[in-house]
Protein backbone atom coordinates (compact mmCIF):
# COMPACT_ATOMS: atom_id res chain seq x y z
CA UNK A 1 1.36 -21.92 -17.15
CA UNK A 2 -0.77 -21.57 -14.15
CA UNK A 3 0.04 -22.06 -10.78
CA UNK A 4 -1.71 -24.17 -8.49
CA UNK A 5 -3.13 -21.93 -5.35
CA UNK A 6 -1.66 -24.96 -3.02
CA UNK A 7 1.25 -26.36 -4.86
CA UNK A 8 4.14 -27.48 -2.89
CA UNK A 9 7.11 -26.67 -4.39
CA UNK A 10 9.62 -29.50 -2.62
CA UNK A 11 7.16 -32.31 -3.07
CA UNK A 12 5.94 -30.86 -6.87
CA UNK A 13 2.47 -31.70 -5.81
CA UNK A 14 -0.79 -29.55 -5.52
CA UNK A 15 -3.57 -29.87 -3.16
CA UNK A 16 -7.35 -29.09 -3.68
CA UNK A 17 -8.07 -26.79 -0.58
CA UNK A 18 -6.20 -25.21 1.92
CA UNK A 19 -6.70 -27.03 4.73
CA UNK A 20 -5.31 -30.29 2.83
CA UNK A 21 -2.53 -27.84 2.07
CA UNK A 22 -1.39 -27.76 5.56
CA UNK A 23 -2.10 -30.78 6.52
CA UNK A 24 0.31 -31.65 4.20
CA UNK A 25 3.26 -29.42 4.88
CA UNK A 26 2.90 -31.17 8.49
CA UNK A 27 3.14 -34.68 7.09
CA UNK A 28 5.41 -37.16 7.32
CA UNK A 29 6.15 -37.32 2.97
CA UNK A 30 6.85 -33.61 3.16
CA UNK A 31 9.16 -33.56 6.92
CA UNK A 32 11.18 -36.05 4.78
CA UNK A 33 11.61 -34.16 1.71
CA UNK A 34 12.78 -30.78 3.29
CA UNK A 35 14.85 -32.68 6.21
CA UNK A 36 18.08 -30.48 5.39
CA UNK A 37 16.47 -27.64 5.48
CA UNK A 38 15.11 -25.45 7.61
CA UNK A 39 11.27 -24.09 7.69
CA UNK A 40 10.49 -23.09 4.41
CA UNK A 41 10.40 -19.40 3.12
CA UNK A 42 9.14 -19.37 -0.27
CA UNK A 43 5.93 -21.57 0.08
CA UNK A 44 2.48 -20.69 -1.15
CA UNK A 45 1.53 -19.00 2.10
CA UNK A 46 -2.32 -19.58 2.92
CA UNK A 47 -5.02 -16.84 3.79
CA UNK A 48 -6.30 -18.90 6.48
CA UNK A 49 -9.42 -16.89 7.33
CA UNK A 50 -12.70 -19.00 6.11
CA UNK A 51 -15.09 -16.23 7.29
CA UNK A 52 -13.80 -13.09 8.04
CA UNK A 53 -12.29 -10.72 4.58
CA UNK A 54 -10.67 -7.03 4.51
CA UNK A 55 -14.22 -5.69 3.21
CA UNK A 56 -16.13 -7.45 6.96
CA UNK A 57 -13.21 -6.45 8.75
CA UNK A 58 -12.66 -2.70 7.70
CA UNK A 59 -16.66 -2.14 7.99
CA UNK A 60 -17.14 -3.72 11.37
CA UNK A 61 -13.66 -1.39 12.77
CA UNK A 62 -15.22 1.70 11.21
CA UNK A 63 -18.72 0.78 12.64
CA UNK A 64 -17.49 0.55 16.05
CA UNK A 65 -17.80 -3.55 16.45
CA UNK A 66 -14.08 -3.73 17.91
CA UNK A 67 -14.24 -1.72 21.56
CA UNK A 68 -11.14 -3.33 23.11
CA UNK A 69 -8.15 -3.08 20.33
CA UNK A 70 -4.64 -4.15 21.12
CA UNK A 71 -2.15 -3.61 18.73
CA UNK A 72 1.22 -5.39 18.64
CA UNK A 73 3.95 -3.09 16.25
CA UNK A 74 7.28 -3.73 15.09
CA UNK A 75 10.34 -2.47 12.84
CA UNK A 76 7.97 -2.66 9.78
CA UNK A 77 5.99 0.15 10.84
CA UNK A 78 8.43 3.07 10.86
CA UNK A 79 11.09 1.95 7.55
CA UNK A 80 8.56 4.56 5.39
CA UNK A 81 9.58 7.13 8.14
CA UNK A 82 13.42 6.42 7.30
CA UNK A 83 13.97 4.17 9.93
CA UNK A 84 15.59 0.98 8.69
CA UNK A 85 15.32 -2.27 10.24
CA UNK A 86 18.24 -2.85 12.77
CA UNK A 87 19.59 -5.87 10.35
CA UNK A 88 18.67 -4.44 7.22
CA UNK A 89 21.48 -2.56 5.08
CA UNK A 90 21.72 1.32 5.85
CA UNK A 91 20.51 -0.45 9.60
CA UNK A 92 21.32 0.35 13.02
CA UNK A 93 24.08 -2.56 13.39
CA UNK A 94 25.91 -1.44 10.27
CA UNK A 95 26.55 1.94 11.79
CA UNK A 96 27.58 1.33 14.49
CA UNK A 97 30.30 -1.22 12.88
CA UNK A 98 31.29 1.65 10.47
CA UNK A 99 31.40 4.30 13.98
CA UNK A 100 32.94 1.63 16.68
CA UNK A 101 34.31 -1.48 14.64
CA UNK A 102 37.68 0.15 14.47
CA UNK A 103 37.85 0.75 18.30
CA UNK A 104 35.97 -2.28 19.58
CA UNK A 105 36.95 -5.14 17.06
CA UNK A 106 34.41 -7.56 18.74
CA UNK A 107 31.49 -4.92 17.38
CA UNK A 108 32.50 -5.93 13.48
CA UNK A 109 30.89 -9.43 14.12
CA UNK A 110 28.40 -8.85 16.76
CA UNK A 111 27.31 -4.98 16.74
CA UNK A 112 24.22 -5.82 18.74
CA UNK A 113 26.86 -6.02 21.59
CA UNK A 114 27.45 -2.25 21.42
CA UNK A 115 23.58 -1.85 23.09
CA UNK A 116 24.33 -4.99 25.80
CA UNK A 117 24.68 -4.29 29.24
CA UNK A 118 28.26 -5.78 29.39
CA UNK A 119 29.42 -3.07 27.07
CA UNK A 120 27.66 -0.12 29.39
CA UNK A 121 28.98 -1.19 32.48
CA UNK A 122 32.07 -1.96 30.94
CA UNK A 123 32.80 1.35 29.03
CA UNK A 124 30.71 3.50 31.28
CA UNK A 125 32.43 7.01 30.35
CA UNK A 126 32.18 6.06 26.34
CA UNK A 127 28.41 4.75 26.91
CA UNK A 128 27.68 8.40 28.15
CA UNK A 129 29.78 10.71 25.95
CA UNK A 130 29.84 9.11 22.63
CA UNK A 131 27.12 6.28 22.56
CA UNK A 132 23.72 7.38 24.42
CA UNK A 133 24.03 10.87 22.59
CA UNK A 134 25.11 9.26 18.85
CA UNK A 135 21.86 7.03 19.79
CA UNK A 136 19.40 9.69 20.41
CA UNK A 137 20.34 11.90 17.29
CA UNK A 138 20.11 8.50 14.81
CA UNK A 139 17.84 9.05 12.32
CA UNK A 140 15.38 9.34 15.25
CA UNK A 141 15.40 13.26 15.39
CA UNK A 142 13.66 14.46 12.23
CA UNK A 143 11.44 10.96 11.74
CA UNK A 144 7.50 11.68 11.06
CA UNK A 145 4.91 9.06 12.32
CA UNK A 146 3.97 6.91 9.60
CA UNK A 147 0.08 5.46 8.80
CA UNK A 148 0.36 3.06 11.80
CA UNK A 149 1.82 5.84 14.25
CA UNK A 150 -1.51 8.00 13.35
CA UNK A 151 -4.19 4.93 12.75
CA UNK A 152 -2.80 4.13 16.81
CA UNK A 153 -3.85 7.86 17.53
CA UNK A 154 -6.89 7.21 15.56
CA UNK A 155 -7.88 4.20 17.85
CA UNK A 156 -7.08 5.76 21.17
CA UNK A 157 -9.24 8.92 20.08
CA UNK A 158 -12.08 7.06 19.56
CA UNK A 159 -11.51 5.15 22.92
CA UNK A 160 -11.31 1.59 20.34
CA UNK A 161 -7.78 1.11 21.56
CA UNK A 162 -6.95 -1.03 24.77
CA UNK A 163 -3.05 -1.22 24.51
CA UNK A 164 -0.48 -0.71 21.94
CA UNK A 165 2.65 -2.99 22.20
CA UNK A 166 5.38 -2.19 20.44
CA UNK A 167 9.20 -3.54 19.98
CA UNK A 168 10.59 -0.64 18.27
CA UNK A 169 12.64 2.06 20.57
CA UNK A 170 11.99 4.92 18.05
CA UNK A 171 9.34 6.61 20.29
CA UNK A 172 7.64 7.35 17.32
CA UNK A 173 3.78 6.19 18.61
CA UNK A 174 4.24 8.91 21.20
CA UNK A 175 5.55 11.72 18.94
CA UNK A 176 4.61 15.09 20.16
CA UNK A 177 2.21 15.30 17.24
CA UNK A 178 0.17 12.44 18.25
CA UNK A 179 -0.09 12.98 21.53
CA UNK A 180 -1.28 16.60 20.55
CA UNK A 181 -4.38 14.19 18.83
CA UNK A 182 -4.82 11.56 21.50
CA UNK A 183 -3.27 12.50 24.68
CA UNK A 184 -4.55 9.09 25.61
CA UNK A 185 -1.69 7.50 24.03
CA UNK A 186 1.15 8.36 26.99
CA UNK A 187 -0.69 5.68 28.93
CA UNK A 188 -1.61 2.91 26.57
CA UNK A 189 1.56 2.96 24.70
CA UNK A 190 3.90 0.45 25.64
CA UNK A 191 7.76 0.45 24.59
CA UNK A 192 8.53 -3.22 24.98
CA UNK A 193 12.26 -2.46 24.42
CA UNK A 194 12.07 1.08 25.70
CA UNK A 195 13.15 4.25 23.41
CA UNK A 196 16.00 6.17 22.35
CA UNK A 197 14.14 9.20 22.49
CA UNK A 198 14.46 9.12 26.50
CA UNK A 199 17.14 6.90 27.08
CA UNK A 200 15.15 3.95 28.09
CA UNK A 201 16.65 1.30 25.66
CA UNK A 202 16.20 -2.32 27.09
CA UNK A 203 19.86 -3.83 26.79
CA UNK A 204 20.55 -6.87 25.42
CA UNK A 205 20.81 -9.17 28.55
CA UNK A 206 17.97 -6.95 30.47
CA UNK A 207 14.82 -7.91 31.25
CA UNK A 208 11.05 -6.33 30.01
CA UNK A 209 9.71 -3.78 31.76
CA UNK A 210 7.37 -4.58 34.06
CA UNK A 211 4.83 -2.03 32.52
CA UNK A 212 4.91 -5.00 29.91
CA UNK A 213 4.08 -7.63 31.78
CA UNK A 214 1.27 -6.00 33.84
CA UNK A 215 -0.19 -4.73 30.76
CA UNK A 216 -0.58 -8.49 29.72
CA UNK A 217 -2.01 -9.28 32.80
CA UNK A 218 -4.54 -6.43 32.96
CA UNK A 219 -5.62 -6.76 28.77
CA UNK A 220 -6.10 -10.24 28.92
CA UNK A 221 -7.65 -11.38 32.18
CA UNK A 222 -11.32 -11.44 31.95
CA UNK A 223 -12.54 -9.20 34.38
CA UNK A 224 -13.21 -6.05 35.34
CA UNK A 225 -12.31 -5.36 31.80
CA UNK A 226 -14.80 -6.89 28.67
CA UNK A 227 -12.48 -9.12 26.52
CA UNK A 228 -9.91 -8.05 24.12
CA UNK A 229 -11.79 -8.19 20.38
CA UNK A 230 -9.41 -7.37 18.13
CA UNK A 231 -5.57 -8.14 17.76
CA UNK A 232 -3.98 -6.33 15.24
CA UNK A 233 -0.14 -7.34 14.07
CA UNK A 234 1.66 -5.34 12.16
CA UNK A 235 4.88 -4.81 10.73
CA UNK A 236 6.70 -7.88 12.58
CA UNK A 237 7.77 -11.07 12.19
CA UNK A 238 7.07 -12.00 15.95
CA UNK A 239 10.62 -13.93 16.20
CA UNK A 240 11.17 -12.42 19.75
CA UNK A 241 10.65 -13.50 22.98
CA UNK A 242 8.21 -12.82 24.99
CA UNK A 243 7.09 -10.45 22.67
CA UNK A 244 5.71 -12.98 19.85
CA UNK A 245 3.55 -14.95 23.08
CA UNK A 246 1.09 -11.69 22.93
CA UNK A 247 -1.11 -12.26 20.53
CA UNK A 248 -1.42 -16.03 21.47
CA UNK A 249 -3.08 -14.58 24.35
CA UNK A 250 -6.19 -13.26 22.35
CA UNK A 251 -9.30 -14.52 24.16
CA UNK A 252 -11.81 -17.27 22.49
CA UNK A 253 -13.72 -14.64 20.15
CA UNK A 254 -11.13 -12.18 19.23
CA UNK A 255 -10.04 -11.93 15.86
CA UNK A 256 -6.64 -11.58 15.36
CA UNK A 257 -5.10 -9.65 12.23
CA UNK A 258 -1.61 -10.05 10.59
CA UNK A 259 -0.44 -7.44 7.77
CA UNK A 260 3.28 -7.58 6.82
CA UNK A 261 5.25 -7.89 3.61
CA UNK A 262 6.38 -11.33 3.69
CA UNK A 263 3.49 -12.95 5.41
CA UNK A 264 5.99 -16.68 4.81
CA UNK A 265 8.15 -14.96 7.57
CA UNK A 266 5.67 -15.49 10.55
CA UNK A 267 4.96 -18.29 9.89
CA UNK A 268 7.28 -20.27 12.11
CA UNK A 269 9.52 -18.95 14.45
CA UNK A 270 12.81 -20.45 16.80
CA UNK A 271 10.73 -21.86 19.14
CA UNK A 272 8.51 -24.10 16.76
CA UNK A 273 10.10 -27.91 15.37
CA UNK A 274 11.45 -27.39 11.88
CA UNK A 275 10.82 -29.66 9.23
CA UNK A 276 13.37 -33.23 9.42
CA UNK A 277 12.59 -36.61 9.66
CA UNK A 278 10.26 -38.39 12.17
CA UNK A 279 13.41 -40.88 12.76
CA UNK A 280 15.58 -38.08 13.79
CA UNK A 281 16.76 -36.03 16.84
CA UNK A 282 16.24 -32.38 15.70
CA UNK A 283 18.23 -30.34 18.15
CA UNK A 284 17.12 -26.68 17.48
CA UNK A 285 13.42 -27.77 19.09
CA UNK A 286 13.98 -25.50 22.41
CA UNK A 287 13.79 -27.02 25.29
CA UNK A 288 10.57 -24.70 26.14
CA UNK A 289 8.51 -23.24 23.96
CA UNK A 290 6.04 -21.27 26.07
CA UNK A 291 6.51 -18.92 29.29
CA UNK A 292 3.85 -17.25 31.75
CA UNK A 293 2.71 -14.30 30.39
CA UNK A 294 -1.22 -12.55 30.96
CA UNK A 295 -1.44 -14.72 34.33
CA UNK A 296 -1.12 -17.79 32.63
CA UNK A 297 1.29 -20.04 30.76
CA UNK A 298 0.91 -19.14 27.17
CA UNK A 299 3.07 -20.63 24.00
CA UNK A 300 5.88 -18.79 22.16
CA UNK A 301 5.59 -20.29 18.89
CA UNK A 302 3.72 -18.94 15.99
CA UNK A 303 -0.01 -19.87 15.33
CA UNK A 304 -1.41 -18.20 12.61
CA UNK A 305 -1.80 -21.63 10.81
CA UNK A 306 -3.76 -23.31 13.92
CA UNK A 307 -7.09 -23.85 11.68
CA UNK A 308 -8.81 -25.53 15.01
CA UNK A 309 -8.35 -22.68 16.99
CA UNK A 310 -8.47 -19.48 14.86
CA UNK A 311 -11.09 -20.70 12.10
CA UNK A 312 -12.90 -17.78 10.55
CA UNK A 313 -11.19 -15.61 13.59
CA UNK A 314 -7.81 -14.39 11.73
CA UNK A 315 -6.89 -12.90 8.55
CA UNK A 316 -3.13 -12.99 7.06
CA UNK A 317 -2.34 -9.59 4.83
CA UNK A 318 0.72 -9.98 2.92
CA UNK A 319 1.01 -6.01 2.14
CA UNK A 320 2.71 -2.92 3.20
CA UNK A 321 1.35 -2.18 6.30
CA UNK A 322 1.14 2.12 5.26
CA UNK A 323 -0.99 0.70 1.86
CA UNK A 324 -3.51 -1.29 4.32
CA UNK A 325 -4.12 1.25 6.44
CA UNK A 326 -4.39 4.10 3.69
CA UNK A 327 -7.67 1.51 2.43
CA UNK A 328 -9.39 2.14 6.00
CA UNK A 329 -8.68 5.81 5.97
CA UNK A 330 -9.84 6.18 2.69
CA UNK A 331 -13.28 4.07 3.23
CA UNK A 332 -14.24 5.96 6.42
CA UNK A 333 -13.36 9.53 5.04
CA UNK A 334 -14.24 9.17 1.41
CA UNK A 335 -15.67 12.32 0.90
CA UNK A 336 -11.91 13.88 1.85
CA UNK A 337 -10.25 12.57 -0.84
CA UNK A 338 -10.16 11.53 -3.94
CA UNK A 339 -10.10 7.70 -3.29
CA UNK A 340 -8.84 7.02 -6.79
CA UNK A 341 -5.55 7.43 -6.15
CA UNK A 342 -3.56 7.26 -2.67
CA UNK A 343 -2.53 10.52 -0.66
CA UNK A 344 0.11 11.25 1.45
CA UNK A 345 0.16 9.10 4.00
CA UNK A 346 0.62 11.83 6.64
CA UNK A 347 -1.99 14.35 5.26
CA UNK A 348 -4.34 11.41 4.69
CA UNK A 349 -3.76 10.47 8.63
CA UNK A 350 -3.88 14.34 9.88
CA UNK A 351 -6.97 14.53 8.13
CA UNK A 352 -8.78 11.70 9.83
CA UNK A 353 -8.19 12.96 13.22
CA UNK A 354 -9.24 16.39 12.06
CA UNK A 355 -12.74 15.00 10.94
CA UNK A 356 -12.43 12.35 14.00
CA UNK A 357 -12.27 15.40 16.47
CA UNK A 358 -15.34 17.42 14.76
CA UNK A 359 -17.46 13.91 14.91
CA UNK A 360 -16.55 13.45 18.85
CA UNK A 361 -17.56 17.02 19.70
């Protein structure tokens, strides 16, 4: 039996195109259907780019079209380096219930307390003896840059990358190694949340740096700068705040790029209205749902299916991020590899900026 390409699952219907597609999720027939529920996961997910494909957008990137490059990372990035996802089983949060539970009962429910700064300030001597070292040595110690840690070092050495946001506090986009290639990375690299590696971790409760939100200011204003031309996402959901806002603030010509395995997942986030019935109160719609960010007040909630907007200017890639990137590296070195059957994503990567550096000098 063949499924439809736009077949709604809770309404068992299927719609000719796309763009009916979401016009329908949004209706009021649908709202009604999936009223005790919240936003749907499991959904035919659309492509929504009408212009731009993988082929146009890894031949323009390799021919130099995108000059001002911001990339926005997240925990997706580094899980191939042996870094799980905080949530995720073999996560941060489970360890530190299995190391501290026992002593700090409140930890078993809520381990994301243990990195909070009631707990520092409240258990100051533990913090320093036991916690901030047991951080630093977590799986962080012997972790290798994965494709996205080197194609970032691969954008700054070809002066193609304008900033690099990123949530995770693994420090792994300024590994020694990288900055070996692109020495430009100390200063475009930002650590949204801060890093183990040097103690900077943003608590829970703390706000952004403010090399954050003067980055956003200075890559998205207009002038002296040209205009960002390419946002890349990958490797998060974009369910945090203010951190989700940045690539709403790509400029009227940008294309913006979204590569992550569960594509369903970014859909929608806390801050957009979930599905329930036009006759009914819904009282997880926040109160606000955008904040000033980039000198201006910009929205929090997820638009990757705003067709008015973004049409022909995005493209959704429901993939490993490593196995989209290994595609790029393989097109613009061919002749290094046999492109028949993927390398190692590290020797791949160290090759590239080995060629990179002999075609710069």
């Amino acid at each position: 039996m063949t499924v439809h390409p736009w077949w709604c699952e809770a309404c068992q219907n299927g719609m000719q195109s796309q763009k009916s597609f979401l016009e329908h999720i949004c209706g009021k027939r649908h709202r009604r259907l999936t009223a005790n529920f919240s936003a749907p996961k499991d959904i035919p997910h659309p492509n929504i780019d009408f212009q731009i494909t993988e082929d146009t957008l890894i031949k323009d990137l390799l021919a130099g079209r995108f000059q001002n490059i911001v990339m926005c990372t997240g925990a997706g990035v580094s899980t191939s380096a042996g870094i799980p996802d905080f949530r995720s089983k073999g996560g941060l949060f489970e360890h530190v219930q299995s190391r501290f539970g026992s002593r700090f009962p409140e930890l078993s429910g809520s381990p994301e307390i243990l990195l909070s700064r009631t707990f520092r300030q409240q258990y100051p001597v533990i913090w320093e003896a036991e916690v901030s070292p047991w951080l630093k040595s977590w799986k962080i110690k012997e972790a290798k840059p994965t494709m996205a840690h080197w194609f970032g070092a691969f954008l700054a050495r070809r002066g193609w990358l304008r900033r690099l946001y990123t949530q995770n506090i693994d420090g792994l986009h300024t590994h020694p190694t990288l900055l070996d290639a692109a020495p430009a990375l100390n200063d475009l690299v930002i650590e949204c949340h801060g890093s183990i590696r040097d103690g900077t971790v943003v608590m829970y409760g703390d706000a952004l740096p403010n090399a954050f939100f003067s980055s956003c200011r200075e890559d998205f204003r207009a002038l002296p700068h040209p205009p960002v031309d390419l946002v890349l996402v990958m490797g998060t959901s974009l369910q945090v705040a203010p951190f989700c806002a940045v690539p709403n603030l790509a400029p009227p010509g940008a294309i913006r790029v979204l590569v992550n395995r569960r594509i369903a997942d970014c859909l929608t986030n806390s801050f957009n209205p979930t599905p329930c019935s036009p006759y009914q109160f819904n009282p997880t719609i926040r109160s606000s749902s955008s904040t000033k960010l980039g000198g201006r007040l910009v929205t929090l909630r997820s638009q990757w299916t705003s067709l008015k907007r973004w049409r022909g200017k995005q493209l959704l890639v429901e993939e490993d991020g490593d196995v989209f990137l290994t595609r790029i590296f393989e097109q613009r070195y061919a002749m290094c590899f046999e492109c028949s059957s993927l390398v190692e994503h590290v020797t791949v990567c160290e090759i590239s900026i080995s060629n990179d550096e002999q075609d710069v000098s």
